[in-house]
C-alpha atoms as a PDB file:
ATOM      1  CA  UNK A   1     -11.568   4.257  -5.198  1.00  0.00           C
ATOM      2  CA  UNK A   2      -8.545   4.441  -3.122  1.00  0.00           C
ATOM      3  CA  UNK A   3      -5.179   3.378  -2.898  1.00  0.00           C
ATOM      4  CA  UNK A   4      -1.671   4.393  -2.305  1.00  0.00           C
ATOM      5  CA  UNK A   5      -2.415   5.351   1.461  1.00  0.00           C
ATOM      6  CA  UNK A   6      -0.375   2.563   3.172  1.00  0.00           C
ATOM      7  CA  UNK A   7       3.107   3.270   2.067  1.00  0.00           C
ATOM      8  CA  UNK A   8       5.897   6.384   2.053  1.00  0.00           C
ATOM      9  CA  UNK A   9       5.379   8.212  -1.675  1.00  0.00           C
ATOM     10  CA  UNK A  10       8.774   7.325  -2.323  1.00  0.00           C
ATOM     11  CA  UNK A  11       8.319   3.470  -1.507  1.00  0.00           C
ATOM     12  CA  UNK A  12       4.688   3.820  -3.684  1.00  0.00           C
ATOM     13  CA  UNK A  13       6.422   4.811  -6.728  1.00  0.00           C
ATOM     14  CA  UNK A  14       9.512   2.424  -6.332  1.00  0.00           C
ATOM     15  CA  UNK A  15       8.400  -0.439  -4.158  1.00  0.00           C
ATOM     16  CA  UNK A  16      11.989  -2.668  -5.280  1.00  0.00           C
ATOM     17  CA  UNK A  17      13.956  -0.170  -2.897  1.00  0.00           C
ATOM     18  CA  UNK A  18      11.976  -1.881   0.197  1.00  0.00           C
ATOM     19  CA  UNK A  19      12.682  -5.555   0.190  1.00  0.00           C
ATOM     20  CA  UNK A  20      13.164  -5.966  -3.180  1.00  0.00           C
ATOM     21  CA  UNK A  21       9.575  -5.408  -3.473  1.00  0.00           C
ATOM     22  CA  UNK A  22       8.298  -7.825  -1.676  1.00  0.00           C
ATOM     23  CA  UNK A  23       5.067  -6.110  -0.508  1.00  0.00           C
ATOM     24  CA  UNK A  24       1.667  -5.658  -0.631  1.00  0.00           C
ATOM     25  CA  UNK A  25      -0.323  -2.505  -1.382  1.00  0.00           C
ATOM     26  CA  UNK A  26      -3.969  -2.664  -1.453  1.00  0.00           C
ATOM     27  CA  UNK A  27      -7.235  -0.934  -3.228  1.00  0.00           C
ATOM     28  CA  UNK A  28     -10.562  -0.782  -2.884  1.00  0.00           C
ATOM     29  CA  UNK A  29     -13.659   1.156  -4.302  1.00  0.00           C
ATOM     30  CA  UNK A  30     -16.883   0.411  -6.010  1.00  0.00           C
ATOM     31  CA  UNK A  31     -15.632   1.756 -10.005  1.00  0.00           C
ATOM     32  CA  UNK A  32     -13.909  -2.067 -11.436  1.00  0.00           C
ATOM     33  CA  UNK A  33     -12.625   0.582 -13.903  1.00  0.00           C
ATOM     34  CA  UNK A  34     -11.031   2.531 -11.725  1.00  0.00           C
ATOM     35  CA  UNK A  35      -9.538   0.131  -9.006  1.00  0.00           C
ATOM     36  CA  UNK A  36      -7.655  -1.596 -12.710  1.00  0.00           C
ATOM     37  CA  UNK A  37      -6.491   1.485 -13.322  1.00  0.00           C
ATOM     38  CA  UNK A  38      -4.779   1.738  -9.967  1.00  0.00           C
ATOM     39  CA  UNK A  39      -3.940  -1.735 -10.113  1.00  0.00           C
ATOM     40  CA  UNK A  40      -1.969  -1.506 -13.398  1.00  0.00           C
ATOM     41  CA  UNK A  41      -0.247   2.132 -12.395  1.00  0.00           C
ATOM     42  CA  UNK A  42       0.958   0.665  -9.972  1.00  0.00           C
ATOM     43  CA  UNK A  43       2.220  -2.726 -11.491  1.00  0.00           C
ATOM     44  CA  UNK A  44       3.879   0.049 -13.683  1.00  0.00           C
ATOM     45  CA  UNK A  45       5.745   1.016 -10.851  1.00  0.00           C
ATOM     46  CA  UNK A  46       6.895  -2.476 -10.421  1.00  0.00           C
ATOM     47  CA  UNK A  47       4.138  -3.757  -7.182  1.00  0.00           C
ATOM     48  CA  UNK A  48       3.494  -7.552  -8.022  1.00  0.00           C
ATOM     49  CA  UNK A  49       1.650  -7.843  -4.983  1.00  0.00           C
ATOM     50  CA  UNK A  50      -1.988  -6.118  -4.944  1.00  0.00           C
ATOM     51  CA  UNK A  51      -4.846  -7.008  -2.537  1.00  0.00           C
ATOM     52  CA  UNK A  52      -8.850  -5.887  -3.593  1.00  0.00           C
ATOM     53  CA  UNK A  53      -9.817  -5.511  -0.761  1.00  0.00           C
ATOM     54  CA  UNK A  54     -13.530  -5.198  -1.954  1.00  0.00           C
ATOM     55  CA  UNK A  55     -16.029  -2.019  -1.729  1.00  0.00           C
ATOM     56  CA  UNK A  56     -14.840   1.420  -0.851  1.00  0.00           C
ATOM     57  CA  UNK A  57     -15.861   0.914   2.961  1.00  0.00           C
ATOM     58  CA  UNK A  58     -12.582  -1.498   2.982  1.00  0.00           C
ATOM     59  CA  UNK A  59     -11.002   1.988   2.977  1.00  0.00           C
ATOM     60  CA  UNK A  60     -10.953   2.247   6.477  1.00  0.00           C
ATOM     61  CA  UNK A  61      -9.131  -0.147   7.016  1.00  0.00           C
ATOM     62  CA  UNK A  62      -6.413   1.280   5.080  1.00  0.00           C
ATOM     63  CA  UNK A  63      -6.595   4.707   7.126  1.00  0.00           C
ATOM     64  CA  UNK A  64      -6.208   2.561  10.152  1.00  0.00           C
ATOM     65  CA  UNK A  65      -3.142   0.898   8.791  1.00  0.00           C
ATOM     66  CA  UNK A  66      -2.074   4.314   7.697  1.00  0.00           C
ATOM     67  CA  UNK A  67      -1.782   4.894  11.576  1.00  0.00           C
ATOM     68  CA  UNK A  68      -0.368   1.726  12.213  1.00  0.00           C
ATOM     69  CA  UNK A  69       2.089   1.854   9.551  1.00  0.00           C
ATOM     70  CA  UNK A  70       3.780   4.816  11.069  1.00  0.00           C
ATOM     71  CA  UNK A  71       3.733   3.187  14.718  1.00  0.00           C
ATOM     72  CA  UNK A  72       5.650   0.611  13.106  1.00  0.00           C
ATOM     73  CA  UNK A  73       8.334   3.441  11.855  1.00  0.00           C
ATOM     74  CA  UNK A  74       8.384   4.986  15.595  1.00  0.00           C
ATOM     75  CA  UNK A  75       9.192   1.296  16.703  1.00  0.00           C
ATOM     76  CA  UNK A  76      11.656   1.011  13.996  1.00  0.00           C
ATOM     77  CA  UNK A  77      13.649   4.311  15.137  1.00  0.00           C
ATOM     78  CA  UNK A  78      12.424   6.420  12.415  1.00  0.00           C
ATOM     79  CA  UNK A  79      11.016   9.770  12.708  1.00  0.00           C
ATOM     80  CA  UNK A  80       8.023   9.558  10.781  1.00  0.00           C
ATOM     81  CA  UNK A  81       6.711   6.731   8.402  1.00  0.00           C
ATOM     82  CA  UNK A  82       9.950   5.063   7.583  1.00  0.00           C
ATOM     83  CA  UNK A  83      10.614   2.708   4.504  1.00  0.00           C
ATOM     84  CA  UNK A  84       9.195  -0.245   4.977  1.00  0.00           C
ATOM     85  CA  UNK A  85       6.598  -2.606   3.926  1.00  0.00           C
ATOM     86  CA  UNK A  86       3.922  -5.157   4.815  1.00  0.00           C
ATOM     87  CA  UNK A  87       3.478  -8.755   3.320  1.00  0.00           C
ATOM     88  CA  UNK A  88       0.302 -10.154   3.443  1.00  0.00           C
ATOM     89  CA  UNK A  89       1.289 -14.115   3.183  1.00  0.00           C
ATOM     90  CA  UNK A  90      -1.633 -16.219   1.816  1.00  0.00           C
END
C-alpha cells in the first residue's frame, strides 16, 4: 500500500493550508484494509479528495509525480517541493 508520496509532509498532514484543500492525494495497493486505513487517516487530516488508483503497480505513477511535483516547485520559484497541490477534475 502506498500513499502520502505526492505532497510536502506539511501539506499531507494539513492539506486546508494549500487551496483551502482543494486537492487530490492518491493510494494504491493490493490490502482493501489497508488502502481504508490510509484513506480515513487522511480524511482525518481533513483531504476530501482521494483517488484509488487501483493495485500497488499504480505506485509508479505516484513516484513519477513525486518527480514532477517538485519540477512544478522549481517552476514555481521554490527551492525544493514547494506548497502546492494537484486537482484531478472529473
Amino acid at each position: 500500500m502506498k500513499s502520502f508520496v505526492t505532497q510536502e509532509q506539511s501539506t499531507v498532514a494539513d492539506p486546508g493550508s494549500v487551496g483551502g484543500g482543494d486537492h487530490t492525494m492518491f493510494v494504491a495497493g493490493e490490502d482493501a484494509g489497508a488502502k481504508q486505513q490510509a484513506t480515513d487517516l487522511l480524511k482525518a487530516y481533513g483531504w476530501s479528495d482521494v483517488l484509488d488508483l487501483g493495485p500497488l503497480v499504480a505506485s509508479r505513477g505516484m513516484e513519477m509525480h513525486a518527480h514532477m511535483h517538485s519540477a512544478i516547485g522549481f517552476g514555481l520559484g521554490h527551492q525544493f517541493g514547494g506548497r502546492f497541490g494537484i486537482k484531478v477534475v472529473r
